[in-house]
C-alpha atoms as a PDB file:
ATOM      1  CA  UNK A   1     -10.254   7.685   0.028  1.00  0.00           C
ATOM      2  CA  UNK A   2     -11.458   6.528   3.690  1.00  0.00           C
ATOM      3  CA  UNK A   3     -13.780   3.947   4.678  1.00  0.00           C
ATOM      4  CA  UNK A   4     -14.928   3.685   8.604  1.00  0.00           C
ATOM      5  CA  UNK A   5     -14.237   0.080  10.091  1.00  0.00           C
ATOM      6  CA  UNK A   6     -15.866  -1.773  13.282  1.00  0.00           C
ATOM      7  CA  UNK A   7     -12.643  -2.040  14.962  1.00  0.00           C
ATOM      8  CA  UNK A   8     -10.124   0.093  16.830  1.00  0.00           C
ATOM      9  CA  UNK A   9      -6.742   1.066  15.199  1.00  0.00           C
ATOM     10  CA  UNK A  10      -4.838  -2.117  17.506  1.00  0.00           C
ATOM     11  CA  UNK A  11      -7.281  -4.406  15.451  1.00  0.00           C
ATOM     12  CA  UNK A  12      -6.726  -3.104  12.252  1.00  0.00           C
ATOM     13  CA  UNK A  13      -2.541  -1.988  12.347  1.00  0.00           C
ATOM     14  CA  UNK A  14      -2.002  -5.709  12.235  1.00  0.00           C
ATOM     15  CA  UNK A  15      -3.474  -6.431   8.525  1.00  0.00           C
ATOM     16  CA  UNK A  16      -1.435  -3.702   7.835  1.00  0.00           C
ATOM     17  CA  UNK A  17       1.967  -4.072   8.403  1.00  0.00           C
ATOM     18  CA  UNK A  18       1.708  -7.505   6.862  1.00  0.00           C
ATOM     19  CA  UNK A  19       1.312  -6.115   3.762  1.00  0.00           C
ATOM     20  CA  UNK A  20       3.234  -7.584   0.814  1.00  0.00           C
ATOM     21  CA  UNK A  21       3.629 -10.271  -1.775  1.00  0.00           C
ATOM     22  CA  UNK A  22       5.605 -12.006  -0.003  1.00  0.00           C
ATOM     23  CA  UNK A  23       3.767 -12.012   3.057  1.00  0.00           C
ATOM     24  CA  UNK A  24       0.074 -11.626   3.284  1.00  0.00           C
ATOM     25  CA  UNK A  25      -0.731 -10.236   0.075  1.00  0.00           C
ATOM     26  CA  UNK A  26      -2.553  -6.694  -0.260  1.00  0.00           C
ATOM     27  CA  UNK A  27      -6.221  -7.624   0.443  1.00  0.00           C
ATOM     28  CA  UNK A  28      -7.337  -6.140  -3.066  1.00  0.00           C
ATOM     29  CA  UNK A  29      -7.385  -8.010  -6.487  1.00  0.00           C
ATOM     30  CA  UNK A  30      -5.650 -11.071  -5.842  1.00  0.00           C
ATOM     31  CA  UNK A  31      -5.210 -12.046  -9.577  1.00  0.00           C
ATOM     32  CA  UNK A  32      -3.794  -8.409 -10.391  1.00  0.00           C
ATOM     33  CA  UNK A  33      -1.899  -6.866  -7.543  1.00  0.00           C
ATOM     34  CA  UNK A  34      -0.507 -10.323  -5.557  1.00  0.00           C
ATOM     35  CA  UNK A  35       0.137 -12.820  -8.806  1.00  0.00           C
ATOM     36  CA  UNK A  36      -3.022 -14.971  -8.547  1.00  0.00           C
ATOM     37  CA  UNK A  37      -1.658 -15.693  -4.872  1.00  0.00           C
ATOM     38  CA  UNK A  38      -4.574 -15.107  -2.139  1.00  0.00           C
ATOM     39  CA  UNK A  39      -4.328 -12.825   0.532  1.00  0.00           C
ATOM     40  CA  UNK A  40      -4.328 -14.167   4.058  1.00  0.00           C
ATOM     41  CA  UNK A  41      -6.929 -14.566   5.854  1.00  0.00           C
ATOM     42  CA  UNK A  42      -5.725 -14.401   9.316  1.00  0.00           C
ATOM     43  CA  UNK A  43      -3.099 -12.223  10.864  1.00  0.00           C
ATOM     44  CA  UNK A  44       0.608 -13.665  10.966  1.00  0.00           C
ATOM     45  CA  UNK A  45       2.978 -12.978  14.282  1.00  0.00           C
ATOM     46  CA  UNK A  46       5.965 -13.512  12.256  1.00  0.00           C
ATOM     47  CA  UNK A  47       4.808 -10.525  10.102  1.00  0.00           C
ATOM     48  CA  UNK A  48       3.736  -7.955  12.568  1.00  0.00           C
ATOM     49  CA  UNK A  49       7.435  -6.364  13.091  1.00  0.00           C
ATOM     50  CA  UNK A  50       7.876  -3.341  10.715  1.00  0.00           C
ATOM     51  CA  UNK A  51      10.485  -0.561  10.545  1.00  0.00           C
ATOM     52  CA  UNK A  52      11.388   2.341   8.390  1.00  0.00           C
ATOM     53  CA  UNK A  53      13.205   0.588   5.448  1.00  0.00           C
ATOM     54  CA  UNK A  54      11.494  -2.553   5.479  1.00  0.00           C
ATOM     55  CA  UNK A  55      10.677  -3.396   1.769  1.00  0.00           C
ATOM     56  CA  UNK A  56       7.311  -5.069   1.050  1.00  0.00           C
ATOM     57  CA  UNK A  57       7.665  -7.133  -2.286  1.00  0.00           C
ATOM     58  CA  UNK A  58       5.296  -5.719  -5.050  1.00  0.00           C
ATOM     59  CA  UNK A  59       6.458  -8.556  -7.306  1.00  0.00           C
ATOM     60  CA  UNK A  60       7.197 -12.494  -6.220  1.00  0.00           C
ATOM     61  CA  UNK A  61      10.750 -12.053  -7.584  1.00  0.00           C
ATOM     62  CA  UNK A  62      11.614  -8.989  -5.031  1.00  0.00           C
ATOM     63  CA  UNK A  63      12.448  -7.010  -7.731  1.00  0.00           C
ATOM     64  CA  UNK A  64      10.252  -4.232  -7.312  1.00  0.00           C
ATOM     65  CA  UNK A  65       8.972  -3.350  -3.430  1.00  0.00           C
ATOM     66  CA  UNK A  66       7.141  -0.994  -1.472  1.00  0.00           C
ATOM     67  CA  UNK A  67       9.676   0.684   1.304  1.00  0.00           C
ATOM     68  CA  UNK A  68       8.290   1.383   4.600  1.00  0.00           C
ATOM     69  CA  UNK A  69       9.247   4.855   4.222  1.00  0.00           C
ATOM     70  CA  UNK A  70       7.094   6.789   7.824  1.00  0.00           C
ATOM     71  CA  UNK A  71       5.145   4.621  10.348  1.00  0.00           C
ATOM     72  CA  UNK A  72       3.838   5.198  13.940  1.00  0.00           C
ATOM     73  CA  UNK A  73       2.674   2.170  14.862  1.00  0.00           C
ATOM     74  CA  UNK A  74      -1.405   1.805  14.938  1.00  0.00           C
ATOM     75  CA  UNK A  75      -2.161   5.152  13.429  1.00  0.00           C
ATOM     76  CA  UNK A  76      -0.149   5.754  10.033  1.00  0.00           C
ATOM     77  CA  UNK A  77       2.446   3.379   7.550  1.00  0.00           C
ATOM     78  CA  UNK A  78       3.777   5.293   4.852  1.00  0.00           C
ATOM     79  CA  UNK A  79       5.109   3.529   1.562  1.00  0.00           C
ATOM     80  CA  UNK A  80       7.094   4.528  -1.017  1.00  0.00           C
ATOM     81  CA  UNK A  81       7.806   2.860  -4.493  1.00  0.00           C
ATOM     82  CA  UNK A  82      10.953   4.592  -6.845  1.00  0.00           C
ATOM     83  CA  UNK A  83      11.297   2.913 -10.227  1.00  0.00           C
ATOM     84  CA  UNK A  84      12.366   3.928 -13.394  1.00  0.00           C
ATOM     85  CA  UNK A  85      10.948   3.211 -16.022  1.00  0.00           C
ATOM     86  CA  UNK A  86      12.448  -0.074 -16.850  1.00  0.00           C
ATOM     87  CA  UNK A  87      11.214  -1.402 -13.473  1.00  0.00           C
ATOM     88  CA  UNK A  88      14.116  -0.956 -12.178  1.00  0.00           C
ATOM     89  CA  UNK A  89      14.069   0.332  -8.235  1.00  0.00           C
ATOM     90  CA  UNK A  90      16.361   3.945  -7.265  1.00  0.00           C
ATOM     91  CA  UNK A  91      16.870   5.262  -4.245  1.00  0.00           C
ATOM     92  CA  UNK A  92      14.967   8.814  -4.604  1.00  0.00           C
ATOM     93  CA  UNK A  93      17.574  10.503  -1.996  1.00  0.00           C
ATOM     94  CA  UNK A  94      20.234   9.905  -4.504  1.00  0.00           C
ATOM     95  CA  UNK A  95      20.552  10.828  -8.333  1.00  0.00           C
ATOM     96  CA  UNK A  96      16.980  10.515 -10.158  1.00  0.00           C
ATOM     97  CA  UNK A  97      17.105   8.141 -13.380  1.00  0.00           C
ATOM     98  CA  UNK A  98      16.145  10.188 -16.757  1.00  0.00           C
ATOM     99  CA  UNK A  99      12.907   8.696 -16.888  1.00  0.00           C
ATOM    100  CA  UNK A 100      11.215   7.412 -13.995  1.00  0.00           C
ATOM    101  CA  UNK A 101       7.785   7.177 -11.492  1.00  0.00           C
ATOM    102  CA  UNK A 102       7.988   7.627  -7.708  1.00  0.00           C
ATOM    103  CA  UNK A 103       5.089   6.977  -5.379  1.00  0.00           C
ATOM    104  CA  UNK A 104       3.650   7.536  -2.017  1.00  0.00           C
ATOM    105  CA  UNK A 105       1.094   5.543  -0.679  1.00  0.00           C
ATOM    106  CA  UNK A 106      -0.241   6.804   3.165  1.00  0.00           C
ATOM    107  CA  UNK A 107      -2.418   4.592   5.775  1.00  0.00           C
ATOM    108  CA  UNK A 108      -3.558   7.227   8.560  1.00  0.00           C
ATOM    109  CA  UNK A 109      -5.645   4.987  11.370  1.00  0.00           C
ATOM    110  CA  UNK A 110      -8.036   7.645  13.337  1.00  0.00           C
ATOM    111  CA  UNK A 111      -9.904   6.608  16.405  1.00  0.00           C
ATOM    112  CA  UNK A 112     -13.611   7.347  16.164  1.00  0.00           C
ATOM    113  CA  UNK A 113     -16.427   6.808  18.976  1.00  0.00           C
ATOM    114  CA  UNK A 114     -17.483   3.272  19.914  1.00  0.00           C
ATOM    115  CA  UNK A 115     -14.050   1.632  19.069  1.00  0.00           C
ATOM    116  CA  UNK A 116     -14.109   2.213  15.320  1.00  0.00           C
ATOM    117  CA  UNK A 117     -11.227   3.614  13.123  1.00  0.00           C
ATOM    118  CA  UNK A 118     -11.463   5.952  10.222  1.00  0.00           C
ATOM    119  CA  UNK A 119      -8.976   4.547   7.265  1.00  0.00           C
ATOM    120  CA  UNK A 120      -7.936   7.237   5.159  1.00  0.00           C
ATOM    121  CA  UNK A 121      -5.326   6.683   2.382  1.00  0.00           C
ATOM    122  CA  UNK A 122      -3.976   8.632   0.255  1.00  0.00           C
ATOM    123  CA  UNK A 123      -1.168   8.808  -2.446  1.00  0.00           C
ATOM    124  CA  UNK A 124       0.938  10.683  -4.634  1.00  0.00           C
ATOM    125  CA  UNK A 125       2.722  10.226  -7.703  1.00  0.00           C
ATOM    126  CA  UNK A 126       5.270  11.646  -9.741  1.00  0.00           C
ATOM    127  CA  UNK A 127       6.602  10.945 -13.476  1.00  0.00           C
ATOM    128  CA  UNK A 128       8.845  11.628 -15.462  1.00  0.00           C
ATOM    129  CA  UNK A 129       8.325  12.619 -18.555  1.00  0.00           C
ATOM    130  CA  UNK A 130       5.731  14.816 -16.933  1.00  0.00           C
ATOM    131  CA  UNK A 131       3.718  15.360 -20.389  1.00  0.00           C
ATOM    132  CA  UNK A 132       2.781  11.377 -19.770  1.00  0.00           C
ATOM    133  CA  UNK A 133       0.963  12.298 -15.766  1.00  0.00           C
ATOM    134  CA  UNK A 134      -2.057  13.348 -17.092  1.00  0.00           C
ATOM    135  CA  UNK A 135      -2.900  10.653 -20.015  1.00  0.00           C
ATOM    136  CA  UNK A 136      -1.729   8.096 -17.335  1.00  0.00           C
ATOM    137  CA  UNK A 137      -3.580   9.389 -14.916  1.00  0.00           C
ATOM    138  CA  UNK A 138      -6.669   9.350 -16.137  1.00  0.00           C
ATOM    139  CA  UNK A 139      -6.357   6.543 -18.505  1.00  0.00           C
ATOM    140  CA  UNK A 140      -4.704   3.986 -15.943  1.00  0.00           C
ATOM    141  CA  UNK A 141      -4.087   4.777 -12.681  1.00  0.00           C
ATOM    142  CA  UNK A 142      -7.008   6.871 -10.973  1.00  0.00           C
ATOM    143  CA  UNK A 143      -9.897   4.221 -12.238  1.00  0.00           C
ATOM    144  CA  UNK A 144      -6.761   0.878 -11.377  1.00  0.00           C
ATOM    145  CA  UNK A 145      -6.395   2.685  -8.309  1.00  0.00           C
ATOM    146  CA  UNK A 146     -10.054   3.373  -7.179  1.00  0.00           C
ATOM    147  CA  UNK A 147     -11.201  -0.639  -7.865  1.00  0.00           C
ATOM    148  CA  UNK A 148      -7.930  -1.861  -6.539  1.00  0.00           C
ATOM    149  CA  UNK A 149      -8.326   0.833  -3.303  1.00  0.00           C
ATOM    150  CA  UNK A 150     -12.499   0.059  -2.777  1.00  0.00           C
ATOM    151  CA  UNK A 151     -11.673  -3.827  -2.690  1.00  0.00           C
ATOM    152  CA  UNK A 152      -8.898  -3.416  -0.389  1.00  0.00           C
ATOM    153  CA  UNK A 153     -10.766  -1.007   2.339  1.00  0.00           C
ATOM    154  CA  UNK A 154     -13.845  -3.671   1.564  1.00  0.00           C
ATOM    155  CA  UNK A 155     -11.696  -6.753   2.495  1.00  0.00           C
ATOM    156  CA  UNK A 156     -10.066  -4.967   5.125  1.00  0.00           C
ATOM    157  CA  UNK A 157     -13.246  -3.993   6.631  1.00  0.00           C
ATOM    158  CA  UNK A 158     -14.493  -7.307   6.510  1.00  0.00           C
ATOM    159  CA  UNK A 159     -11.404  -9.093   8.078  1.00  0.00           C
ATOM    160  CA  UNK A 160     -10.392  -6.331  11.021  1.00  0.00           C
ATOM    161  CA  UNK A 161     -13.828  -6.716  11.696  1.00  0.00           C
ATOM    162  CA  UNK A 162     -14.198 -10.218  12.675  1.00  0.00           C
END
């Protein structure tokens, strides 16, 4: 998915990298995706410093988080999210649980003419058992993903824009 925004990559990295629950939320559907907490509306200096490793909370307890797993700073942050199937976090390099779903979830910032960027995202995801991929898929996560993904790029449109 991609969506062009009035702003150059150095005015959009920032809403990025402050992804998060516990930081600025994920500029999507509030009530589903942060825990009824809104996203900011403004960008946050104490947020802006981002490094492979980082973990950005996907729940308010920390127990499940995003990992900064690839970035180069104003033109791609790569995420990764390893859980079994419990909800309980692995590390992916290491021995994979039984049953489990691993993530990907890629921000590539391209400079276009007249200081805008092209957003393009993109994800991938793997699941064990893999007999369950395809019913989840298309039952759950491509339609969660799409609305959760539009209202994001619209939001971030709106705010990089400003």
């Amino acid at each position: 998915m991609a969506v062009t925004i009035d702003a150059p990559p150095s005015h959009v990295w920032p809403w990025l990298v402050q992804m998060g629950t516990d930081r600025a939320g994920w500029y999507s559907g509030d009530r589903l995706d942060n825990f009824g907490r809104r996203s900011t509306e403004s960008i946050h200096p104490e947020w802006q410093e981002i490094a492979a490793g980082d973990r950005l909370a996907a729940k308010p307890d920390g127990s499940e988080w995003w990992a900064v797993a690839a970035l180069e700073p104003e033109r791609f942050l790569g995420l990764r999210m390893s859980i079994d199937l419990r909800g309980r976090p692995f590390d992916p390099a290491r021995t994979r649980p039984h049953y489990y779903t691993d993530s990907l979830w890629g921000f590539e910032l391209r400079e276009s003419a007249g200081e805008r960027t092209r957003l393009v995202v993109s994800g991938y995801w793997a699941l064990q058992p893999q007999w369950l991929l395809p019913i989840l898929s298309i039952t759950m996560l491509e339609p969660a993903h799409w609305v959760m993904q539009t209202r994001q790029f619209s939001n971030l449109v709106r705010l990089a824009s400003r």
